[in-house]
PDB file of N, CA and C in Angstrom:
ATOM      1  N   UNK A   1     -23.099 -61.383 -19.248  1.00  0.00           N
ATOM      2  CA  UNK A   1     -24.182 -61.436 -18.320  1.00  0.00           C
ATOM      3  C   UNK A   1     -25.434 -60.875 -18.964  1.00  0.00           C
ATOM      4  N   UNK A   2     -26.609 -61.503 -18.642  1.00  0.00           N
ATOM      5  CA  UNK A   2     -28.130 -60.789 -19.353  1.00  0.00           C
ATOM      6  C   UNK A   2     -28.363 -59.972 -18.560  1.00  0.00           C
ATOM      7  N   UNK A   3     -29.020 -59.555 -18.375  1.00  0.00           N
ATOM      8  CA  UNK A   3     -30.210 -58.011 -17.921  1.00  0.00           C
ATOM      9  C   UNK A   3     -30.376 -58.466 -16.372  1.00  0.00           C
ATOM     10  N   UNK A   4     -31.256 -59.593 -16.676  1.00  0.00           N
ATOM     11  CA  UNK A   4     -31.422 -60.538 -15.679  1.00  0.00           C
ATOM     12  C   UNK A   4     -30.458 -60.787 -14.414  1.00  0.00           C
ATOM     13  N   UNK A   5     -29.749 -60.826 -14.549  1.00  0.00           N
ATOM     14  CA  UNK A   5     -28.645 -61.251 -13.516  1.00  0.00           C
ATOM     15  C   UNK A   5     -28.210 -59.769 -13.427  1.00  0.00           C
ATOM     16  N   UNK A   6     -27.946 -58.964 -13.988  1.00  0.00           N
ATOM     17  CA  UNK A   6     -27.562 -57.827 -13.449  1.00  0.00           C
ATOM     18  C   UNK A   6     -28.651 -56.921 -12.480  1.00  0.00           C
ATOM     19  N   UNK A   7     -30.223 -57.265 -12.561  1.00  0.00           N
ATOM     20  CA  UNK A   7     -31.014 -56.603 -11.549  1.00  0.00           C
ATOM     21  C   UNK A   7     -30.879 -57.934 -10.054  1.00  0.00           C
ATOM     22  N   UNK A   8     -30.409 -58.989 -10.205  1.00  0.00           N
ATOM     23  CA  UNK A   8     -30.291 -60.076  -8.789  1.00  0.00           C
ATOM     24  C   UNK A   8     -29.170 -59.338  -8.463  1.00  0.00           C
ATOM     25  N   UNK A   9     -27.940 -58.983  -8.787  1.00  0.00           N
ATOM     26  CA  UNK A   9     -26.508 -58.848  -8.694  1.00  0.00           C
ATOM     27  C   UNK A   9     -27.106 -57.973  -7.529  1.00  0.00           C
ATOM     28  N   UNK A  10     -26.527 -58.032  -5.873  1.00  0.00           N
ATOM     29  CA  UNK A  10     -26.635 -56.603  -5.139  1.00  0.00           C
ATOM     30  C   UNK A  10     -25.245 -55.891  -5.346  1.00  0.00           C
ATOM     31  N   UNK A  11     -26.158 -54.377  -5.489  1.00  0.00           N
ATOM     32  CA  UNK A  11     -25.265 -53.252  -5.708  1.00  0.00           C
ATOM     33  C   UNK A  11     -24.287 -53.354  -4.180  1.00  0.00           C
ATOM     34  N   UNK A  12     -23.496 -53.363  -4.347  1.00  0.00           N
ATOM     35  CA  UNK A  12     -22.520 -53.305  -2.990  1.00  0.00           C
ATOM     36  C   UNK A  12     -22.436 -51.588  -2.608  1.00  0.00           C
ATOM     37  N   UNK A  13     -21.955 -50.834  -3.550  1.00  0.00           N
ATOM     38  CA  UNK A  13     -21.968 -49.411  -3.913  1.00  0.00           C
ATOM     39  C   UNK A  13     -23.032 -48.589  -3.213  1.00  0.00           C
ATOM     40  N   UNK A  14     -24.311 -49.295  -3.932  1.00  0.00           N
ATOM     41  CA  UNK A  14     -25.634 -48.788  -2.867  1.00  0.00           C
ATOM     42  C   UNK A  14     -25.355 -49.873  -1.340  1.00  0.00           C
ATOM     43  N   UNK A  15     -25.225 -50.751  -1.204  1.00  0.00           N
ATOM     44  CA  UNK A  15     -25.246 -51.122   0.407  1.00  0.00           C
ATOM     45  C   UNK A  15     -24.611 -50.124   0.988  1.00  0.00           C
ATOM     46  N   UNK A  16     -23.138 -49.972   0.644  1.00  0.00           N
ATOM     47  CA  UNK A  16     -22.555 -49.631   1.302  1.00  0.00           C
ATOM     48  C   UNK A  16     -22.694 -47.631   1.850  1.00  0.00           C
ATOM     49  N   UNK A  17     -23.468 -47.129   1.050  1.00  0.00           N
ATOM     50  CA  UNK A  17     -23.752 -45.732   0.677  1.00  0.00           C
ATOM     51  C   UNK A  17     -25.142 -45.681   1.721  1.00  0.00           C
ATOM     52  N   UNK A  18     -25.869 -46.670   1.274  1.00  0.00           N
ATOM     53  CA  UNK A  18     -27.003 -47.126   2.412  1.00  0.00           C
ATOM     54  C   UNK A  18     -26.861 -47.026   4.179  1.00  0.00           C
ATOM     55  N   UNK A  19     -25.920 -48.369   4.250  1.00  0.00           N
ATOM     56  CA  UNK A  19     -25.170 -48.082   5.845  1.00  0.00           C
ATOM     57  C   UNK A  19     -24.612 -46.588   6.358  1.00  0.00           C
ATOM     58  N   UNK A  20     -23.595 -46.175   5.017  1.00  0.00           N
ATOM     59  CA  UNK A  20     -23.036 -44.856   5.541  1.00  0.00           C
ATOM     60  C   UNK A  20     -23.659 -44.358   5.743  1.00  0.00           C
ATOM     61  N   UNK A  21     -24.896 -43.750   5.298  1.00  0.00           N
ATOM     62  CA  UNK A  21     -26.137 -43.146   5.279  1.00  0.00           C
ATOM     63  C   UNK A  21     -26.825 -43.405   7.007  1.00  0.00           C
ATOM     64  N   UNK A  22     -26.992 -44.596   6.874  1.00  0.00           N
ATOM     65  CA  UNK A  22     -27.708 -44.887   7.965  1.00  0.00           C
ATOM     66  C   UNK A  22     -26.752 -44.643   9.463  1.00  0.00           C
ATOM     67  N   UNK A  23     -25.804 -44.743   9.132  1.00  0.00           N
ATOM     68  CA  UNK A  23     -24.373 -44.082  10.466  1.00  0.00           C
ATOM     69  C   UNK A  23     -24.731 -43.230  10.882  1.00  0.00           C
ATOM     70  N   UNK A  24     -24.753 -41.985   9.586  1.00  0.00           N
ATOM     71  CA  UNK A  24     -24.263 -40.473  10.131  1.00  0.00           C
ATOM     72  C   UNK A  24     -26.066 -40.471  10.337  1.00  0.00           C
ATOM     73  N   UNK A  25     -26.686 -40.980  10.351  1.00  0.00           N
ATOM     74  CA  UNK A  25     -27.916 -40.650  10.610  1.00  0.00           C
ATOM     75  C   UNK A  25     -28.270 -40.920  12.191  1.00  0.00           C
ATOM     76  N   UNK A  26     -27.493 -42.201  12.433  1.00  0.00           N
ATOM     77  CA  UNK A  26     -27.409 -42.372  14.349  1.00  0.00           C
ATOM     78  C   UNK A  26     -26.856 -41.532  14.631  1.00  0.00           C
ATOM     79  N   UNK A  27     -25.906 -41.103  14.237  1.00  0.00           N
ATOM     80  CA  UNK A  27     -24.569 -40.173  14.849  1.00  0.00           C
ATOM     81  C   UNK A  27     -25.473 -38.415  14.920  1.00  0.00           C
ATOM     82  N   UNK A  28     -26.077 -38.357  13.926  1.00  0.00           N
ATOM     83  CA  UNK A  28     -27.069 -36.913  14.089  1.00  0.00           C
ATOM     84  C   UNK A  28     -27.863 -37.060  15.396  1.00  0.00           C
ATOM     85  N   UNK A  29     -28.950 -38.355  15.231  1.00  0.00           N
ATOM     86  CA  UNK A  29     -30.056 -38.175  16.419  1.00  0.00           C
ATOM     87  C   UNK A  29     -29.211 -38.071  18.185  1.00  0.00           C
ATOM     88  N   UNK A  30     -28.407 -38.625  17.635  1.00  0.00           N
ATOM     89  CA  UNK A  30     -27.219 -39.337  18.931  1.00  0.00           C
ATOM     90  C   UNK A  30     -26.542 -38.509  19.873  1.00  0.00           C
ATOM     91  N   UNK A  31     -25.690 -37.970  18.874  1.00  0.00           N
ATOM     92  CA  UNK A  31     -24.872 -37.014  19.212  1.00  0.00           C
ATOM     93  C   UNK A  31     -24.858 -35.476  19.010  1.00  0.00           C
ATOM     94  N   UNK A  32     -25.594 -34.817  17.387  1.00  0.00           N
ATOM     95  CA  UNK A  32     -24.946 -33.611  17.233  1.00  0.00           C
ATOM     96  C   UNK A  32     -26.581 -32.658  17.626  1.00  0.00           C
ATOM     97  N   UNK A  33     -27.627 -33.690  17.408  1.00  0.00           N
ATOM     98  CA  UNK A  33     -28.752 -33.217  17.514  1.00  0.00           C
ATOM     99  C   UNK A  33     -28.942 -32.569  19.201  1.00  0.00           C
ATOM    100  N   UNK A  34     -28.797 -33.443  20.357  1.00  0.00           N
ATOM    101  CA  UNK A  34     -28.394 -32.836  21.587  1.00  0.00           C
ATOM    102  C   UNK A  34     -27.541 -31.319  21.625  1.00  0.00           C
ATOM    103  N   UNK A  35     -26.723 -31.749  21.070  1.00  0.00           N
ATOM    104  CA  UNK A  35     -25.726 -30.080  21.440  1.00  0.00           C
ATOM    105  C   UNK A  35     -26.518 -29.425  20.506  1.00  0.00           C
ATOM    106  N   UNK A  36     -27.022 -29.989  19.470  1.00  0.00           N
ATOM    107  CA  UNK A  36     -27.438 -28.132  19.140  1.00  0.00           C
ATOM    108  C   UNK A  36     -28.779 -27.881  19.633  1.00  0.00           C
ATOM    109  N   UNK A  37     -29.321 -28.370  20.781  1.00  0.00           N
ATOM    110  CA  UNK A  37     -30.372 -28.423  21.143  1.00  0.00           C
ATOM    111  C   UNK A  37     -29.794 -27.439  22.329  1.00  0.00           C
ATOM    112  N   UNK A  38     -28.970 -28.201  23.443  1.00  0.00           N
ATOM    113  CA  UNK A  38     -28.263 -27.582  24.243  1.00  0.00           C
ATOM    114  C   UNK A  38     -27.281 -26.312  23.738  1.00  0.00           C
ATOM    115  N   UNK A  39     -26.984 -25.915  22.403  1.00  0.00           N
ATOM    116  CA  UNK A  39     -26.431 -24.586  22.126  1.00  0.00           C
ATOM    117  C   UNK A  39     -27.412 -23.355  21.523  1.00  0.00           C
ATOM    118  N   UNK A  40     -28.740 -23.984  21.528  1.00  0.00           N
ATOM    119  CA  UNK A  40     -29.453 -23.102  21.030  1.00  0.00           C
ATOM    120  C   UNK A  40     -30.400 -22.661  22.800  1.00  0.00           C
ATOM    121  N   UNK A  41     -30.145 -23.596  23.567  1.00  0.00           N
ATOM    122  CA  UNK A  41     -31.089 -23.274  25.015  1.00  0.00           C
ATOM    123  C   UNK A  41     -29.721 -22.183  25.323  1.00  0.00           C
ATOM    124  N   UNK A  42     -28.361 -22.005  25.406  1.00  0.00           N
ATOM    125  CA  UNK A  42     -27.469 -21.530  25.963  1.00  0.00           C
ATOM    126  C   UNK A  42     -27.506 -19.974  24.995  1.00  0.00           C
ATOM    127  N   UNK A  43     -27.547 -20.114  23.632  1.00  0.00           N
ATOM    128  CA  UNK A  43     -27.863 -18.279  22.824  1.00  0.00           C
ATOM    129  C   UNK A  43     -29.060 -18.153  23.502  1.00  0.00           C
ATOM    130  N   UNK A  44     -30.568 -18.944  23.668  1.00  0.00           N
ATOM    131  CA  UNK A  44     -31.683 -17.529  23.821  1.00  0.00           C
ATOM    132  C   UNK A  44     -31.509 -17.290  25.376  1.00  0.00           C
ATOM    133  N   UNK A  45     -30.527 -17.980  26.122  1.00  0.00           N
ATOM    134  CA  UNK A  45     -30.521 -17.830  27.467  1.00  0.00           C
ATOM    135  C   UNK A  45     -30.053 -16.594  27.379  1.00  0.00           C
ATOM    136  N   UNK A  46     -28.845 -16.104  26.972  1.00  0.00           N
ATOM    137  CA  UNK A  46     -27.989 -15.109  27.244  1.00  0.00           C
ATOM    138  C   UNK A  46     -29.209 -14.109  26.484  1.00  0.00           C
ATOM    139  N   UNK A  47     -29.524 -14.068  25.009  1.00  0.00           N
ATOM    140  CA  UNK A  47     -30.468 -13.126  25.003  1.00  0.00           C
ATOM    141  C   UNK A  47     -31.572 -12.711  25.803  1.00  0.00           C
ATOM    142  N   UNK A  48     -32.014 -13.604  26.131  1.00  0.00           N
ATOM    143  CA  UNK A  48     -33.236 -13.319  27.105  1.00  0.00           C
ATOM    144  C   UNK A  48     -32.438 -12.310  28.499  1.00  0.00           C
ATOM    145  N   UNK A  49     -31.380 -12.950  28.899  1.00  0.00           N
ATOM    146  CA  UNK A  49     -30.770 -12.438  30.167  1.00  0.00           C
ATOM    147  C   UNK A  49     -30.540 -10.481  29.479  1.00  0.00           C
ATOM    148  N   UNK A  50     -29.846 -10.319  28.517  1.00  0.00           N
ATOM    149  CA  UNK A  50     -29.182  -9.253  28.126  1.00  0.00           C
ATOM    150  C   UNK A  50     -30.702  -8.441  27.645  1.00  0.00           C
ATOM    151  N   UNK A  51     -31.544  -8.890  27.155  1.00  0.00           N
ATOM    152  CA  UNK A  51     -32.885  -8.028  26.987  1.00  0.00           C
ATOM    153  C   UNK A  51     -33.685  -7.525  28.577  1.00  0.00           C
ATOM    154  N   UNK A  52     -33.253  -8.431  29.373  1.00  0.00           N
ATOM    155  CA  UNK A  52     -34.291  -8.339  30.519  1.00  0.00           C
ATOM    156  C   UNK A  52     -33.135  -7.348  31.807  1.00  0.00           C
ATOM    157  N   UNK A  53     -31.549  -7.128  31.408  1.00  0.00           N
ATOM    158  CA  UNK A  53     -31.098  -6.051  31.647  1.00  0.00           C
ATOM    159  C   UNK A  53     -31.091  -4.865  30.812  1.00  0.00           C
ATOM    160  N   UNK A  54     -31.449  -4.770  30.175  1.00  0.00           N
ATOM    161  CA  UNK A  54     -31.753  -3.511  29.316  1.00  0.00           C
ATOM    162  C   UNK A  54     -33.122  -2.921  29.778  1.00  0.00           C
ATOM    163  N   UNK A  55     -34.173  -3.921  29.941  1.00  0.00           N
ATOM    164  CA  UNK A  55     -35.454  -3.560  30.464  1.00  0.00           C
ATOM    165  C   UNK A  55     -35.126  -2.871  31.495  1.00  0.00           C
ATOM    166  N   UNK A  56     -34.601  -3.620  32.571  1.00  0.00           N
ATOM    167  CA  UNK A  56     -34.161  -3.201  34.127  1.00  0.00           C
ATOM    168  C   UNK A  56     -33.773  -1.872  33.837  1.00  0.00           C
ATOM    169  N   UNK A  57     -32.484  -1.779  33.377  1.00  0.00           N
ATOM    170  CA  UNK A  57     -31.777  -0.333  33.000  1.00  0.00           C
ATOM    171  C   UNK A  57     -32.597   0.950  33.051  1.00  0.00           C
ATOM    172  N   UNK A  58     -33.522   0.656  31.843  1.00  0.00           N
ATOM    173  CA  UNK A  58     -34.356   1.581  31.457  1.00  0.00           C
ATOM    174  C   UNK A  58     -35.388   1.636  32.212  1.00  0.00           C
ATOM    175  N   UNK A  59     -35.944   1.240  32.805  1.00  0.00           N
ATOM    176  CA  UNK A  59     -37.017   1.459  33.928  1.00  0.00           C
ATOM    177  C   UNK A  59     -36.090   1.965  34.965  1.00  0.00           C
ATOM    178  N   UNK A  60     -35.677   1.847  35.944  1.00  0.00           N
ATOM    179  CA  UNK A  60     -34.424   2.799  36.778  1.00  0.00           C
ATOM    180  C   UNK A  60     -34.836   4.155  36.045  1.00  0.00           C
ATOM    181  N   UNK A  61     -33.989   3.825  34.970  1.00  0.00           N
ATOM    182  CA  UNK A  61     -33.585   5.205  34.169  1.00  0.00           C
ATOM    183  C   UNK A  61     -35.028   5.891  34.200  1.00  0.00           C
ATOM    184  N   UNK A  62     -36.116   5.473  34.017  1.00  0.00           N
ATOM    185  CA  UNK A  62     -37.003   6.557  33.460  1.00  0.00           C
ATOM    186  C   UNK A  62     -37.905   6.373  35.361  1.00  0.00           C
ATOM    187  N   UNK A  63     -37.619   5.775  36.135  1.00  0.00           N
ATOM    188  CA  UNK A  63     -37.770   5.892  37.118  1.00  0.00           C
ATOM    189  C   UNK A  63     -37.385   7.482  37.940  1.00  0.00           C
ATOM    190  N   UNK A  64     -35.901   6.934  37.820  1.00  0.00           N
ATOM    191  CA  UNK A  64     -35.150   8.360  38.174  1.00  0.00           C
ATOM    192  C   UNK A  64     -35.855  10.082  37.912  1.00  0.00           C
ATOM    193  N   UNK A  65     -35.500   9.433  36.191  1.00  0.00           N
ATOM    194  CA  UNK A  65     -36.014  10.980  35.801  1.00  0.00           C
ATOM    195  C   UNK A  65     -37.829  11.361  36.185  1.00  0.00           C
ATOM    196  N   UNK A  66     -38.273  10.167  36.418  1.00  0.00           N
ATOM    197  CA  UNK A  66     -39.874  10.461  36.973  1.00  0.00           C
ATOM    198  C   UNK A  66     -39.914  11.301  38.130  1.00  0.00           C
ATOM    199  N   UNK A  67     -38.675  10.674  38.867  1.00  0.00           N
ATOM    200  CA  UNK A  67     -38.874  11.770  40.418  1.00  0.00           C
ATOM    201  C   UNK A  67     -38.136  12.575  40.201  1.00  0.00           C
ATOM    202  N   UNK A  68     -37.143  12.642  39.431  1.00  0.00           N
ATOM    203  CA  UNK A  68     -36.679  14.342  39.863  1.00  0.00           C
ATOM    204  C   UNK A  68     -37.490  15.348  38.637  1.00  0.00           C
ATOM    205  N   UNK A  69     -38.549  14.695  37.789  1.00  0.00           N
ATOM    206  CA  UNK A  69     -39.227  15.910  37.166  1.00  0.00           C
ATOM    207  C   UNK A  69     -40.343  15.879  38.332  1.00  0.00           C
ATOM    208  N   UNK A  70     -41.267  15.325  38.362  1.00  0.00           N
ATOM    209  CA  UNK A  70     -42.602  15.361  39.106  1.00  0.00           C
ATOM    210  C   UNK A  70     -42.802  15.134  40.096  1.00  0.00           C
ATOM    211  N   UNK A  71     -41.998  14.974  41.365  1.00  0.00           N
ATOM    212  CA  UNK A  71     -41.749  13.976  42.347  1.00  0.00           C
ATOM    213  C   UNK A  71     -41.413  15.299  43.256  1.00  0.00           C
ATOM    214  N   UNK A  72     -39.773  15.168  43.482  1.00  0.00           N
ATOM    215  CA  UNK A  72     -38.854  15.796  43.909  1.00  0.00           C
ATOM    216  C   UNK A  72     -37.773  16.680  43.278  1.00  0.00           C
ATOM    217  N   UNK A  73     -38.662  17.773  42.641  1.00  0.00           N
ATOM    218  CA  UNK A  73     -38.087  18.783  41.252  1.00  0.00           C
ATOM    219  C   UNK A  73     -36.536  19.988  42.051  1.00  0.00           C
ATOM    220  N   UNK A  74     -36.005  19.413  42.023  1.00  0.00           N
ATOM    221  CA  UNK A  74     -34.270  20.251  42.824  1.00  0.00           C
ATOM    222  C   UNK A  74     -33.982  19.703  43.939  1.00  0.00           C
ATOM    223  N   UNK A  75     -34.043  18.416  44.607  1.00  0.00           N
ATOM    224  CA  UNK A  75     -33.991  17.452  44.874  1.00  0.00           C
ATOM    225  C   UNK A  75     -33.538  15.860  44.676  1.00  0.00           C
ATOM    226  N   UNK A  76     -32.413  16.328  44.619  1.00  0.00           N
ATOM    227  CA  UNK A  76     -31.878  15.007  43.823  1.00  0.00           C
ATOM    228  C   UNK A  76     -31.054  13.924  44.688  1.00  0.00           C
ATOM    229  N   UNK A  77     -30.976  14.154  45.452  1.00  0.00           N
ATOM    230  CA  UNK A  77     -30.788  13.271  46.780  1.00  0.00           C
ATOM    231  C   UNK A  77     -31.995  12.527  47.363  1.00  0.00           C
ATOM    232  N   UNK A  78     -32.632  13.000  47.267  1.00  0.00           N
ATOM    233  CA  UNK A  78     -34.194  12.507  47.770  1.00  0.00           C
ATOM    234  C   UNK A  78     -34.583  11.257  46.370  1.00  0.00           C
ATOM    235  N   UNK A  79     -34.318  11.597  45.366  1.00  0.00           N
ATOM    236  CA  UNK A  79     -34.470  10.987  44.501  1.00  0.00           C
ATOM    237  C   UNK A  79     -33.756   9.227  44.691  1.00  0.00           C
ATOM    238  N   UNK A  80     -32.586   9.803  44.851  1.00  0.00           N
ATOM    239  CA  UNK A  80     -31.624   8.856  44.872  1.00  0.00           C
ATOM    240  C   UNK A  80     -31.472   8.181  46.222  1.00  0.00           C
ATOM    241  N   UNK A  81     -32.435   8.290  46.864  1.00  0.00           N
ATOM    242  CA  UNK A  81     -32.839   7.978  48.413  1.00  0.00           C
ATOM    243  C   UNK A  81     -33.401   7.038  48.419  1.00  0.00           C
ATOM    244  N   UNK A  82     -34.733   7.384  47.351  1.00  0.00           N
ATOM    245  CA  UNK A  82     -36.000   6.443  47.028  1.00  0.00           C
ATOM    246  C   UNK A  82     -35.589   5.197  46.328  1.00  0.00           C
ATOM    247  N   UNK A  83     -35.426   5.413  45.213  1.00  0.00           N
ATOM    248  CA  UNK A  83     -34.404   4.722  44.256  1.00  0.00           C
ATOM    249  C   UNK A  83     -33.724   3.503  44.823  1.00  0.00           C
ATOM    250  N   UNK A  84     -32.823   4.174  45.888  1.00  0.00           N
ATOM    251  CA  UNK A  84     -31.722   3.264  46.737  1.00  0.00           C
ATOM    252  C   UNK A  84     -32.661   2.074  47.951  1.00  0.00           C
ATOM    253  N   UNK A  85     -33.670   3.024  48.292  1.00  0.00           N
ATOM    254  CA  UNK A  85     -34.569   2.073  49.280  1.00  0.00           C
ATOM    255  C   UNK A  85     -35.251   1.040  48.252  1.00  0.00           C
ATOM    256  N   UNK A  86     -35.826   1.380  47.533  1.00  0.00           N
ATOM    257  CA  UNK A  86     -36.741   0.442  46.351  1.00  0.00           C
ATOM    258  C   UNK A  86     -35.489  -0.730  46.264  1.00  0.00           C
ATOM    259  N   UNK A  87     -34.082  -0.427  45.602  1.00  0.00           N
ATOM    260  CA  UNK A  87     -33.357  -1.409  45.173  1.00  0.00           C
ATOM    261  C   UNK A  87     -32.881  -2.391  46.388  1.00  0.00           C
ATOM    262  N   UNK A  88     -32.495  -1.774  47.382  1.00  0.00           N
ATOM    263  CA  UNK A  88     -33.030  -2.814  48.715  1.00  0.00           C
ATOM    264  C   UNK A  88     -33.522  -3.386  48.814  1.00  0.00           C
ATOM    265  N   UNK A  89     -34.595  -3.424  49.279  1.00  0.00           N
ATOM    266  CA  UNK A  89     -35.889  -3.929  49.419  1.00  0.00           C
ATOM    267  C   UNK A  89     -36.059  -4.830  48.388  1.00  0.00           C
ATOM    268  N   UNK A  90     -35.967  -4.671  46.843  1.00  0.00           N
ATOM    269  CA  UNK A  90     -36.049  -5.651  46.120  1.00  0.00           C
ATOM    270  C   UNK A  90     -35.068  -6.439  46.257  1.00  0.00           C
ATOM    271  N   UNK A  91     -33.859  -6.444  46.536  1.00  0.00           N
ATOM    272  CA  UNK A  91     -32.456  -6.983  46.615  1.00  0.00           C
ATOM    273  C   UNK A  91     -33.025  -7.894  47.896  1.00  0.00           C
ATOM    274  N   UNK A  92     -33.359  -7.376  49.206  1.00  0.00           N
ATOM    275  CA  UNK A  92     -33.723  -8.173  50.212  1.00  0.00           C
ATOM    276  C   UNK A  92     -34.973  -9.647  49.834  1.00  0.00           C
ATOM    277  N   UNK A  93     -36.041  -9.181  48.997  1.00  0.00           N
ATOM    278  CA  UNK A  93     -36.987  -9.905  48.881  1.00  0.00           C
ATOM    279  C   UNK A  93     -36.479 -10.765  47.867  1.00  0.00           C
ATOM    280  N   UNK A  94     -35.746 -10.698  46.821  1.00  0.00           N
ATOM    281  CA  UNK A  94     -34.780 -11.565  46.118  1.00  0.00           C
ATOM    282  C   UNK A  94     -34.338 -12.456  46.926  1.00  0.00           C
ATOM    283  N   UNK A  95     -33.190 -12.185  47.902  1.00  0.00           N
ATOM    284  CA  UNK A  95     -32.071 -12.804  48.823  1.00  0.00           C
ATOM    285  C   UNK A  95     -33.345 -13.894  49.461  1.00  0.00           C
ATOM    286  N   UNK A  96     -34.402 -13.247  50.012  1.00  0.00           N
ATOM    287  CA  UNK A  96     -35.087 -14.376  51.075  1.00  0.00           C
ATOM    288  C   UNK A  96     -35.664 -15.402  50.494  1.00  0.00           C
ATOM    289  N   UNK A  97     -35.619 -15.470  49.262  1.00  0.00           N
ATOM    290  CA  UNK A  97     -36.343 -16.308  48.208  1.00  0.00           C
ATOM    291  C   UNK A  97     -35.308 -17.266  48.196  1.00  0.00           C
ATOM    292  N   UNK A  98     -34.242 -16.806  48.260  1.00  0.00           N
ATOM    293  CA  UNK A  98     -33.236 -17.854  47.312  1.00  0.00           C
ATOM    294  C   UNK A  98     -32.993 -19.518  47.944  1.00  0.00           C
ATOM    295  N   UNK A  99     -32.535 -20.474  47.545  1.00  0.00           N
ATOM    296  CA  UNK A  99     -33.002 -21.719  47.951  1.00  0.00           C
ATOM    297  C   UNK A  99     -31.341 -22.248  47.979  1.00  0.00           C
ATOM    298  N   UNK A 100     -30.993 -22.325  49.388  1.00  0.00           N
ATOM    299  CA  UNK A 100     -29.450 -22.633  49.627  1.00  0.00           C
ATOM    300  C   UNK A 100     -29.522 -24.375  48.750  1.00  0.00           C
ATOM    301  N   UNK A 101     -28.344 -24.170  48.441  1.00  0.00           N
ATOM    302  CA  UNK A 101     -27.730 -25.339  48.177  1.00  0.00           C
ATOM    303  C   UNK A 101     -27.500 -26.667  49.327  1.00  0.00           C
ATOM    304  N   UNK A 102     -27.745 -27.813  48.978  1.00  0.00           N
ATOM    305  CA  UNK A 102     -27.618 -28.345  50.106  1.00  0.00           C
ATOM    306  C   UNK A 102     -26.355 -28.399  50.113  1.00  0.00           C
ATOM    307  N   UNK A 103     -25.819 -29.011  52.135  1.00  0.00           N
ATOM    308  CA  UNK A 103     -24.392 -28.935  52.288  1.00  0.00           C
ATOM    309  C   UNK A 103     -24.038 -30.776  51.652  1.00  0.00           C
ATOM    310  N   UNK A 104     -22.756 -30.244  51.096  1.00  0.00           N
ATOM    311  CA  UNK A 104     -22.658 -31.635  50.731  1.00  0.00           C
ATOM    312  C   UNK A 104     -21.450 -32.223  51.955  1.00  0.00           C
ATOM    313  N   UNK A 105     -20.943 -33.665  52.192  1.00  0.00           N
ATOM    314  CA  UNK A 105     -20.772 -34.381  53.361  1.00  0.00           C
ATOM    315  C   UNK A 105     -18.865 -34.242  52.554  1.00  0.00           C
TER     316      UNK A 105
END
């Protein structure tokens, strides 16, 4: 064979490396690209959730110790009075917000 005929000849080798190529390339946008779209919304969910109880925590916490230093100093019932009404009250204004599910038939 000349030169010639070997650049007409199609590479089957490259077609076929081509297609495979072009597969796993549907199969990425298709399939794996979604889940890791959907597994990366599901990690910063939980982080976000686990940072924004730690916040909570610590505000309480330095809540607390606000009233029984400056507040209500040997008084610690009173403290935990306030505390308990605040978390109510937020607990209540939470609850009235919330948006029932419809009933299903």
């Amino acid at each position: 064979m000349s030169e010639e005929d070997r650049k007409r000849e199609p590479d089957y080798v490259d077609k076929a490396l081509r297609s495979f190529d072009h597969v796993l390339d549907v199969v990425h946008d298709r399939v794996l690209r979604p889940l890791l779209i959907a597994g990366r919304t599901i990690a910063f969910g939980f982080v976000l959730i686990l940072m924004a109880l730690v916040v909570v925590t610590a505000l309480v916490i330095g809540l607390i110790r606000l009233f029984n230093v400056y507040l209500f100093a040997g008084r610690e019932w009173l403290t935990y009075g306030v505390v308990g009404i605040l978390s109510l009250v937020t607990g209540l204004i939470i609850w009235r917000r919330r948006r029932p599910v419809n009933l299903r038939k």
